[in-house]
C-alpha atoms as a PDB file:
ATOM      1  CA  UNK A   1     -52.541  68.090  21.350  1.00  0.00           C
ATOM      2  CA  UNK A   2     -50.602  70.249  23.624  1.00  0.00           C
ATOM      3  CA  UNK A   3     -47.135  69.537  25.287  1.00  0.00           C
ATOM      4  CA  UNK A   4     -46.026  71.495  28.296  1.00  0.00           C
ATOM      5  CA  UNK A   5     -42.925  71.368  30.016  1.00  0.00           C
ATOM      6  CA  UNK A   6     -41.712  67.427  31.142  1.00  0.00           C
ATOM      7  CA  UNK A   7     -42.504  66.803  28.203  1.00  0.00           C
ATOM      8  CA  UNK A   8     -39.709  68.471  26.368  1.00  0.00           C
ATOM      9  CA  UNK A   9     -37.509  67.621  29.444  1.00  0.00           C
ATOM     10  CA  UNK A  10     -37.682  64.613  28.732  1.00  0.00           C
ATOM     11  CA  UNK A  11     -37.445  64.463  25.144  1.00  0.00           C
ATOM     12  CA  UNK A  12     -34.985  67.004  24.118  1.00  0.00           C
ATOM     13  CA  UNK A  13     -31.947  65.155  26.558  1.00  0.00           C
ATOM     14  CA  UNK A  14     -33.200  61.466  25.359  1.00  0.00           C
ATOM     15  CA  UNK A  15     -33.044  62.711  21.837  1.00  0.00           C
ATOM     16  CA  UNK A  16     -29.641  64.326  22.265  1.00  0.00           C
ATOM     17  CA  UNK A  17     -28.496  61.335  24.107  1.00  0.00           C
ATOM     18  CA  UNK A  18     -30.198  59.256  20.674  1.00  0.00           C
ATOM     19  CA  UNK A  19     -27.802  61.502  18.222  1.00  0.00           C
ATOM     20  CA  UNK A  20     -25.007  60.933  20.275  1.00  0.00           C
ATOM     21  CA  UNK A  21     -25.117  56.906  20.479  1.00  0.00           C
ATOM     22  CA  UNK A  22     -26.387  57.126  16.397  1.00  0.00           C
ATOM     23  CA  UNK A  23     -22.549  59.236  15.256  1.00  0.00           C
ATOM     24  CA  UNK A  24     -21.041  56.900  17.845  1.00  0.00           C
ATOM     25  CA  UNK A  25     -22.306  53.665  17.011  1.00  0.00           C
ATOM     26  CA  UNK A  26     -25.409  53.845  15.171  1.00  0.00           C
ATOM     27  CA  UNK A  27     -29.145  52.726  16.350  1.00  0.00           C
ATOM     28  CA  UNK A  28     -29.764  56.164  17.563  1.00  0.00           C
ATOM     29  CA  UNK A  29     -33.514  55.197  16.406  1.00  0.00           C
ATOM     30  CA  UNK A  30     -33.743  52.467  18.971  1.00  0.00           C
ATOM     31  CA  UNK A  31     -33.804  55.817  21.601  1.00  0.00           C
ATOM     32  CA  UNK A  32     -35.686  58.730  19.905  1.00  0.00           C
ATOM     33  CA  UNK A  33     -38.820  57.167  19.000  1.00  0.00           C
ATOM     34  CA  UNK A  34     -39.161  55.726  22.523  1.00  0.00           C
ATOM     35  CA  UNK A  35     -37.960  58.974  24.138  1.00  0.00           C
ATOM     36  CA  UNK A  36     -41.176  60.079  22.985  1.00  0.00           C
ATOM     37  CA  UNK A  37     -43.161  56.965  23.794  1.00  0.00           C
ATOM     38  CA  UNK A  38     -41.660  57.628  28.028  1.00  0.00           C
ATOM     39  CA  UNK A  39     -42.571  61.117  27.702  1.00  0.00           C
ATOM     40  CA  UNK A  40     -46.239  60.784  27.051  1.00  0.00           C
ATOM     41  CA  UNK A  41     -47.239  60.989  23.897  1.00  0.00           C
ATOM     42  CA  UNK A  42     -49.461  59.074  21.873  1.00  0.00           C
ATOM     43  CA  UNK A  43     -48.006  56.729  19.514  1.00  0.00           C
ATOM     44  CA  UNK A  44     -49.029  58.535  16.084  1.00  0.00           C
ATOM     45  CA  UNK A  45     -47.665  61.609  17.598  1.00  0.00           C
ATOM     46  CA  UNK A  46     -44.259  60.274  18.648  1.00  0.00           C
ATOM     47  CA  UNK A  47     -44.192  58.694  15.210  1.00  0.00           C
ATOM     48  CA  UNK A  48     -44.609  62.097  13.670  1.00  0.00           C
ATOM     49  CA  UNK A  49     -42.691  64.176  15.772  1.00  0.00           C
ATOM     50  CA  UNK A  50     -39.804  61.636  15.611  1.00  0.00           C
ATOM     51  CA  UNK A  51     -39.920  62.081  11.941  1.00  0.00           C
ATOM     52  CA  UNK A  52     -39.455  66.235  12.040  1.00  0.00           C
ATOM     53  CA  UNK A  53     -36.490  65.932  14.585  1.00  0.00           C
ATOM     54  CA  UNK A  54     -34.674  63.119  12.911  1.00  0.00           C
ATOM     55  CA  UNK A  55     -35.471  64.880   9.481  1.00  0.00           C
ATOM     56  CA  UNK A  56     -33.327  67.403  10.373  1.00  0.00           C
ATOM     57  CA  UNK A  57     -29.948  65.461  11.127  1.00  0.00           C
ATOM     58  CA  UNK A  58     -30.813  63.203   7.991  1.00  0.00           C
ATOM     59  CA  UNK A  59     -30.546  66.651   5.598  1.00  0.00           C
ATOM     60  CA  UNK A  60     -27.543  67.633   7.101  1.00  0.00           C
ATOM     61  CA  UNK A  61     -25.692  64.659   6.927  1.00  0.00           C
ATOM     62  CA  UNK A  62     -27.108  64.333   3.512  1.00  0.00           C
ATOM     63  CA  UNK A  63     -25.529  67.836   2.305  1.00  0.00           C
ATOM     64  CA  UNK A  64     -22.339  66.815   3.817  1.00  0.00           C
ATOM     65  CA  UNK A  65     -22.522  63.309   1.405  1.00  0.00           C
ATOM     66  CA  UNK A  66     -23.603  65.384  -1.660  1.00  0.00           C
ATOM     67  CA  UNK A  67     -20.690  68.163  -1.082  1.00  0.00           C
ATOM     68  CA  UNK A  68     -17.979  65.255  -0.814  1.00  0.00           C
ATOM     69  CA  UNK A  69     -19.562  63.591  -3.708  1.00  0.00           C
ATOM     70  CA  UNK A  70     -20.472  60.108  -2.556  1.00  0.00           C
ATOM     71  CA  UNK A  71     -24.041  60.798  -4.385  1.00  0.00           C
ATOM     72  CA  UNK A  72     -24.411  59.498  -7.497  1.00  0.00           C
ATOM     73  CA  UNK A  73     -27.986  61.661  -8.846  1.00  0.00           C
ATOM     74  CA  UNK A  74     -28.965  60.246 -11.839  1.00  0.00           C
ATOM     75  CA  UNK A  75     -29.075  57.203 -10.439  1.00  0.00           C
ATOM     76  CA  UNK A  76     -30.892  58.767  -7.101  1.00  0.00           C
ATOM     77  CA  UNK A  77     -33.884  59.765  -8.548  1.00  0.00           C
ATOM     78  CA  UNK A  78     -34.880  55.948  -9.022  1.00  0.00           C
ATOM     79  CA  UNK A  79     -34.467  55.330  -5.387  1.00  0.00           C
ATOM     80  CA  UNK A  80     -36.247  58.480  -3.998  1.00  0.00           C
ATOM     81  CA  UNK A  81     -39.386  57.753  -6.612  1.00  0.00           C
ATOM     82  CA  UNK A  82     -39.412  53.695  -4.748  1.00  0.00           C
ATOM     83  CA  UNK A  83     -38.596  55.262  -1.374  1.00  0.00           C
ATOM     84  CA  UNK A  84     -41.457  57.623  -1.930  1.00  0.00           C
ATOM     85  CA  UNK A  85     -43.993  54.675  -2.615  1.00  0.00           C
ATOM     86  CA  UNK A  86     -42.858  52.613   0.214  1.00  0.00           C
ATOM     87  CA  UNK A  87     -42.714  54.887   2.795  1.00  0.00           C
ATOM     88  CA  UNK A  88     -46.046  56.453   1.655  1.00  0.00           C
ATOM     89  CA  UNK A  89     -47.657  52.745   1.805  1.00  0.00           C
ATOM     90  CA  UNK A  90     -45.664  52.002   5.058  1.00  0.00           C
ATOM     91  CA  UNK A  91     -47.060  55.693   7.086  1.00  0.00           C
ATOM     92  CA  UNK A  92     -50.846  55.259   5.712  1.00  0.00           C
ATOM     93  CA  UNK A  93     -50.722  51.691   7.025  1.00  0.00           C
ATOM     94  CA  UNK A  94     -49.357  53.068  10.648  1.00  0.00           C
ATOM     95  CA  UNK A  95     -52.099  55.829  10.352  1.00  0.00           C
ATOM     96  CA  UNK A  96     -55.027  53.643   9.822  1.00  0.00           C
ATOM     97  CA  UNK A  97     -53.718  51.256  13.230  1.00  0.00           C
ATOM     98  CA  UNK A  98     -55.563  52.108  16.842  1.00  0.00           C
ATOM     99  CA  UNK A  99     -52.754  53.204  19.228  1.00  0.00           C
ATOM    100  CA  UNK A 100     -53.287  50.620  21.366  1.00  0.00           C
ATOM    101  CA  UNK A 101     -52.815  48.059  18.717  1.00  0.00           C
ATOM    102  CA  UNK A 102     -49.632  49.731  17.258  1.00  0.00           C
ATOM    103  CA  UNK A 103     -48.197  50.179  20.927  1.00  0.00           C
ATOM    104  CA  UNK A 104     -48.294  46.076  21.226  1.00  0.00           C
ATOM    105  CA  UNK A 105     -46.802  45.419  17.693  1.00  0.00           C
ATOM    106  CA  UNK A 106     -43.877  48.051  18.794  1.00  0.00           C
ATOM    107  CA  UNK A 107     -43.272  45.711  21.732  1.00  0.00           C
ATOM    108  CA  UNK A 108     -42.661  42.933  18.950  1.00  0.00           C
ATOM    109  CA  UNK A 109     -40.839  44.765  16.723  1.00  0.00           C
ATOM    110  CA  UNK A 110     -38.327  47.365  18.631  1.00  0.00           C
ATOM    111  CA  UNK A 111     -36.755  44.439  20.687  1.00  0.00           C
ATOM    112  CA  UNK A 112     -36.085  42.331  16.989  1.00  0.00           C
ATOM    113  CA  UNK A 113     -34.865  45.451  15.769  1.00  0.00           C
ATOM    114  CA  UNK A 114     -32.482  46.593  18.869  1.00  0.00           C
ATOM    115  CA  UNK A 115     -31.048  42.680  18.919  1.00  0.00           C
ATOM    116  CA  UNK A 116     -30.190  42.757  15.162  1.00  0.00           C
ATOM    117  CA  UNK A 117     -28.258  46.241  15.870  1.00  0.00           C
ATOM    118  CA  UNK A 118     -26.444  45.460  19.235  1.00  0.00           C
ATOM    119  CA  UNK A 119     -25.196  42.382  17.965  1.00  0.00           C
ATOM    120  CA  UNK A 120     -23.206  44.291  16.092  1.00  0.00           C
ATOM    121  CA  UNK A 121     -23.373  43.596  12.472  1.00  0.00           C
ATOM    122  CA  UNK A 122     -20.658  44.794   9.892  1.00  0.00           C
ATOM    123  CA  UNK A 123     -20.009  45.025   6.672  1.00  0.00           C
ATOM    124  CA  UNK A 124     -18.409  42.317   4.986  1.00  0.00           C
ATOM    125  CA  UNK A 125     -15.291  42.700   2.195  1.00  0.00           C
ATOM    126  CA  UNK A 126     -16.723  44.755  -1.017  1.00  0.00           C
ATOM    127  CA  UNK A 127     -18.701  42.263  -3.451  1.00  0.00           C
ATOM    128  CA  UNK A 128     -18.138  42.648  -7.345  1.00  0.00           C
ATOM    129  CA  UNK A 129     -19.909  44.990  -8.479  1.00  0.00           C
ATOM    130  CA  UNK A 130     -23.517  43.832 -10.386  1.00  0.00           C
ATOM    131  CA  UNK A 131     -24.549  45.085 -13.909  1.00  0.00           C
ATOM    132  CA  UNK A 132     -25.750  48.843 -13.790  1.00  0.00           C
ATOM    133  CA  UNK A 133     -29.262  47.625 -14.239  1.00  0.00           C
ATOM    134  CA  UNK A 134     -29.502  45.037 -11.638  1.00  0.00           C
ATOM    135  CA  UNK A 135     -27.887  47.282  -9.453  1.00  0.00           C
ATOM    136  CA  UNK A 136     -30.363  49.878  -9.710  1.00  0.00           C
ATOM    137  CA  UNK A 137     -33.458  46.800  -9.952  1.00  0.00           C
ATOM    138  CA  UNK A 138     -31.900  45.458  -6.513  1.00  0.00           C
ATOM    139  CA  UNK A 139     -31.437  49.080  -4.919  1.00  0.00           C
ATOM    140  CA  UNK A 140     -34.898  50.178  -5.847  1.00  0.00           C
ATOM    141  CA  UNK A 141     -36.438  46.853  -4.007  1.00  0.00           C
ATOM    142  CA  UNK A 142     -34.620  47.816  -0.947  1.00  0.00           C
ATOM    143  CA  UNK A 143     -35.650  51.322  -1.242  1.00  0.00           C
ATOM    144  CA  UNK A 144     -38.921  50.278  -1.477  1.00  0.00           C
ATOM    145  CA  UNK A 145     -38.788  47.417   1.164  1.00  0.00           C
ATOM    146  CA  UNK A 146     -37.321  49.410   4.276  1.00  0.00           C
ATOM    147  CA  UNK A 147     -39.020  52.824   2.964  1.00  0.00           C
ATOM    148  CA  UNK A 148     -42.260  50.828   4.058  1.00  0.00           C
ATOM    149  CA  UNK A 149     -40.836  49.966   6.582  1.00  0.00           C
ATOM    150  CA  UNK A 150     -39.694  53.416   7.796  1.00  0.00           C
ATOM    151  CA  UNK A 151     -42.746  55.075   7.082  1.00  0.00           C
ATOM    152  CA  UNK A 152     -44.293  52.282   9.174  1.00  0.00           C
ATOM    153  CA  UNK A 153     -41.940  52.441  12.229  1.00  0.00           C
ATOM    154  CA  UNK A 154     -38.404  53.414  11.829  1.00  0.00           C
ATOM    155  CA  UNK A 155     -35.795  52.573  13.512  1.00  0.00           C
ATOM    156  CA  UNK A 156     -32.585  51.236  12.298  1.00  0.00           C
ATOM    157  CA  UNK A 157     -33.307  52.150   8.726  1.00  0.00           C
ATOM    158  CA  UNK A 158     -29.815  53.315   8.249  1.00  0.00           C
ATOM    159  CA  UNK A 159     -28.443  50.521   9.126  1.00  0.00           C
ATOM    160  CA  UNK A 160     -30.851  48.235   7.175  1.00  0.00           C
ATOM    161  CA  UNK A 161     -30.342  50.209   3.647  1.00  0.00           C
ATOM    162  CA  UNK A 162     -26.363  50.232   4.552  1.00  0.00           C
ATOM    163  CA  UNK A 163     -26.470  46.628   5.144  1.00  0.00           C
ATOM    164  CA  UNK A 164     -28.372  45.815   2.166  1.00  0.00           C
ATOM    165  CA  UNK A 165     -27.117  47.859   0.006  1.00  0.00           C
ATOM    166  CA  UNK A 166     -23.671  46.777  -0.012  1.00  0.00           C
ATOM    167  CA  UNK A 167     -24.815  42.951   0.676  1.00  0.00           C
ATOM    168  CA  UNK A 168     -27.594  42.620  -1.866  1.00  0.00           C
ATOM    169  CA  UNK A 169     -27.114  45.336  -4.458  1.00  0.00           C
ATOM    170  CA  UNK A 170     -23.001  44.968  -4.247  1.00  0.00           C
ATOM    171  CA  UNK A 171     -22.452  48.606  -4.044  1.00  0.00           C
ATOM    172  CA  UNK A 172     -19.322  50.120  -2.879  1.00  0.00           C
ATOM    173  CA  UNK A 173     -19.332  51.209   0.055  1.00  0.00           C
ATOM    174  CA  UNK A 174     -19.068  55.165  -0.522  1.00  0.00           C
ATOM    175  CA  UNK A 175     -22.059  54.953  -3.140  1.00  0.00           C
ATOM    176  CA  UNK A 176     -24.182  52.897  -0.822  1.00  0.00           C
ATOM    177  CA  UNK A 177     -23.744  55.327   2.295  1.00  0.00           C
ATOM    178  CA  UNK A 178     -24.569  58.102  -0.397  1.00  0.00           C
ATOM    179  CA  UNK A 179     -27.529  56.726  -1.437  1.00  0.00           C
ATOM    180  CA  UNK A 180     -28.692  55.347   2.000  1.00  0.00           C
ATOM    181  CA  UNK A 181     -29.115  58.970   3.347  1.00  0.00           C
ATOM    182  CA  UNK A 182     -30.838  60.000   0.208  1.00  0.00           C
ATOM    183  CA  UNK A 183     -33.524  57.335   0.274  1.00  0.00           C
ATOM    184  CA  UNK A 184     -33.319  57.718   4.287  1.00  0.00           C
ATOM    185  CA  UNK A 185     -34.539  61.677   4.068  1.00  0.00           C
ATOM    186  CA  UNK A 186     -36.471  61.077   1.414  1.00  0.00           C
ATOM    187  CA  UNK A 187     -38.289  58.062   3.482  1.00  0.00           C
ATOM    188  CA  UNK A 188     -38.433  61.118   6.153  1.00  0.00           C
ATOM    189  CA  UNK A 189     -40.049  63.815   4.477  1.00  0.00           C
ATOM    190  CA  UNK A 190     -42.789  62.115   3.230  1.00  0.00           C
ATOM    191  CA  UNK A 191     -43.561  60.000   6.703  1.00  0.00           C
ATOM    192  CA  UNK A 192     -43.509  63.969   8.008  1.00  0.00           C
ATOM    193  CA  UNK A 193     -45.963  65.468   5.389  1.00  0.00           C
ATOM    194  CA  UNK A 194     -48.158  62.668   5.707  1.00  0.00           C
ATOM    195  CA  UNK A 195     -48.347  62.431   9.655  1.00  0.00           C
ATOM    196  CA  UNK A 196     -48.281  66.274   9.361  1.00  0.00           C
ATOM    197  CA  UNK A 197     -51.498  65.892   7.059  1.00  0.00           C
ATOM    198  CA  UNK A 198     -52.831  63.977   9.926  1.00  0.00           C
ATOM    199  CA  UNK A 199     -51.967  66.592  12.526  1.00  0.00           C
ATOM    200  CA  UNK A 200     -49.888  64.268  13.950  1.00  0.00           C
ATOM    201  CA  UNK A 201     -46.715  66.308  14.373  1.00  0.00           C
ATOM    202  CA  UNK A 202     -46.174  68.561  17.308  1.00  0.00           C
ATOM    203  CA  UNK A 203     -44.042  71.120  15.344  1.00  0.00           C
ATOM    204  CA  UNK A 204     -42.319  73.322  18.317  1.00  0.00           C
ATOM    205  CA  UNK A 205     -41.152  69.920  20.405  1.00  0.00           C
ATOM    206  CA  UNK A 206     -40.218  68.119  17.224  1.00  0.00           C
ATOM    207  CA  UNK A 207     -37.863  71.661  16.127  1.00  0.00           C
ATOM    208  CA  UNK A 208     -36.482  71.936  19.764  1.00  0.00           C
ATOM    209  CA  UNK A 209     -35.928  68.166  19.981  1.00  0.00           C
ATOM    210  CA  UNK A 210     -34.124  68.017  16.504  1.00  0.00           C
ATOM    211  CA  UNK A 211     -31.769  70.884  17.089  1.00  0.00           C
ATOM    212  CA  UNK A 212     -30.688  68.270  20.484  1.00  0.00           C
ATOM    213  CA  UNK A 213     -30.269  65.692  18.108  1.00  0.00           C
ATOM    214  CA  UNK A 214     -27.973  67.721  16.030  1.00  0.00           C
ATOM    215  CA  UNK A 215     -25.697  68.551  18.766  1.00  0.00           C
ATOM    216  CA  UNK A 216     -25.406  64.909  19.729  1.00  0.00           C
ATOM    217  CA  UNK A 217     -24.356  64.096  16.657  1.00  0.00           C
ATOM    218  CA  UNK A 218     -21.890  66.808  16.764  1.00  0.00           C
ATOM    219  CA  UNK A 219     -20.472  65.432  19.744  1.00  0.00           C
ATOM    220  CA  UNK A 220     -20.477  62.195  19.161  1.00  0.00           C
ATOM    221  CA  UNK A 221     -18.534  62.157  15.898  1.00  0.00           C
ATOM    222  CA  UNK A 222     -15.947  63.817  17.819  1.00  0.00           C
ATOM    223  CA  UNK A 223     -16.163  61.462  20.819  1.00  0.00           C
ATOM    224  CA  UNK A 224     -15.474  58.259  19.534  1.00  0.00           C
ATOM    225  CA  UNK A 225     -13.702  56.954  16.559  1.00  0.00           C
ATOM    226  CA  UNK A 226     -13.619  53.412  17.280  1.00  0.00           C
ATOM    227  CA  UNK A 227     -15.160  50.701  20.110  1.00  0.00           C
ATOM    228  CA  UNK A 228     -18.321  53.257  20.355  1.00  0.00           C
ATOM    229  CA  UNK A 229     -20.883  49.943  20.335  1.00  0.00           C
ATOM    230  CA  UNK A 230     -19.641  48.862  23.564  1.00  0.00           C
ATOM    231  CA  UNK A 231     -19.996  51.995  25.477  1.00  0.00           C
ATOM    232  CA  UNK A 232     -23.626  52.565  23.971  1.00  0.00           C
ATOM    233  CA  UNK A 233     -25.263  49.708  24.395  1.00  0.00           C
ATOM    234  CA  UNK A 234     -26.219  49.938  28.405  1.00  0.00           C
ATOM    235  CA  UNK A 235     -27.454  53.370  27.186  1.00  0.00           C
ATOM    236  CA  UNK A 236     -29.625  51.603  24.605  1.00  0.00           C
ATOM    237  CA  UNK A 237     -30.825  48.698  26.712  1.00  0.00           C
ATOM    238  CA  UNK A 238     -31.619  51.183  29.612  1.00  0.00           C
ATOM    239  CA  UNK A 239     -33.611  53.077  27.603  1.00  0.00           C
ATOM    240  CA  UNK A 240     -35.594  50.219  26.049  1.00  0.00           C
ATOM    241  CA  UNK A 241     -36.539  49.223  29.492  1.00  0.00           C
ATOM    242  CA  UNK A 242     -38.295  52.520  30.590  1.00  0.00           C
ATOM    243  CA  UNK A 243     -39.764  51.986  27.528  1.00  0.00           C
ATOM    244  CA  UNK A 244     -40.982  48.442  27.849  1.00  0.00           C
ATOM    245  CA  UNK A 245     -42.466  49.166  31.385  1.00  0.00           C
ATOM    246  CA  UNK A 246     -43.983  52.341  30.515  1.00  0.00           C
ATOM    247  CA  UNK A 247     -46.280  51.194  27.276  1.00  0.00           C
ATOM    248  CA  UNK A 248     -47.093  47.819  29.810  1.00  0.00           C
ATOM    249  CA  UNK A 249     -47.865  50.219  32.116  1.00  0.00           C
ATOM    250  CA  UNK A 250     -50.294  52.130  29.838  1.00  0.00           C
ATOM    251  CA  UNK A 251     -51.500  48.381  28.195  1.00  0.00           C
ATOM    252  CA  UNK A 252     -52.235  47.233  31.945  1.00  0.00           C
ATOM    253  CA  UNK A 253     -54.322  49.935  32.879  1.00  0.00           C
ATOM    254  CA  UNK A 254     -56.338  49.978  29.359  1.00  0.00           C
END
């Protein structure tokens, strides 16, 4: 498939506009993966695509976690070898769906997933802390679980392995961001290599496109410190109606 022009007009500011809302207030998902969706592209190709630009902000906020030291390795590897399996299960499932099939279950899905975000969810007072075994039994489920479900779809994954991470698995907060943006790129990399397998990745636009989202995260984190949700979410729910008429659009005239 070739791109030309609108499409990376449209993508590269909606994906900058995604990395700004995701440092601000998070859900930056609930924008990227339908910036691609608005500008054209099929759905295994925004999937893919979404995966290289997003990639990219995942490693570097990664590296910045593993220099300040909020990574705990040896404990890591268990997560990236269940986020590995899940996410692999999660993208071959997404692969073997028709477009048009997929396109309908995203009009399910990215609304459930965008009202569980906007409403704003936090993080509740630090739990005691489990056994180290039933820590790492609980964190490896929930790599597992929303690995699937990344490879699958996508967004809000951050949020989700945050969320559970802390809630379920009781892990302090530090060690659970840590480990959520290990299991996040590693979900990442291997939803790119196998959509890439595919030839479902559109390498330049997915490069260009990342290198937006970078610098909307850049300018985000510096934009807001607190309050960000509130500004954001018109941005979001904007958005998510081009969206919604767009693929109804497309389902209409099927």
């Amino acid at each position: 498939m070739t791109v030309g022009a609108i499409q990376f007009l449209i993508v590269c500011p909606l994906v900058f506009l995604a990395g700004f809302v995701d440092a601000v207030a998070g859900g930056g998902g609930l924008i990227s993966l339908p910036a691609y969706l608005i500008a054209g592209l099929p759905v295994h190709y925004a999937i893919g695509t979404n995966k290289l630009s997003s990639g990219m902000g995942t490693a570097i906020t990664t590296g910045r976690f593993a220099r300040k030291g909020f990574i705990p390795w040896k404990q890591s590897g268990f997560y990236i070898i269940s986020a590995l399996i899940g996410s692999s299960i999660g993208a071959s499932l997404a692969l073997m769906l028709d477009d048009g099939i997929f396109k309908i279950i995203m009009l399910i899905i990215l609304p459930l997933t965008a009202l569980y975000i906007m409403k704003g969810k936090t993080l509740g007072a630090e739990k005691e802390p489990f056994s180290t075994q039933k820590t790492l039994l609980i964190g490896m489920s929930v790599a597992l679980g929303i690995g699937a479900y990344d490879g699958f779809y996508g967004p809000g994954t951050g949020t989700f392995l945050l969320l559970f991470l802390t809630s379920a698995a009781h892990m302090r907060l530090e060690t659970a961001n840590g480990i959520s943006k290990v299991i996040n790129l590693t979900t990442n990399v291997m939803t790119l290599v196998l959509f890439a397998r595919e030839g479902k990745v559109l390498a330049l636009l997915g490069v260009t496109a990342g290198l937006f989202s970078i610098a909307g995260n850049y300018l985000g984190a510096g934009f807001f410190s607190k309050g960000g949700t509130r500004a954001v979410k018109p941005i979001m729910l904007t958005v998510l109606a081009i969206f919604f008429i767009r693929i109804l659009l497309e389902l209409n005239s099927v």
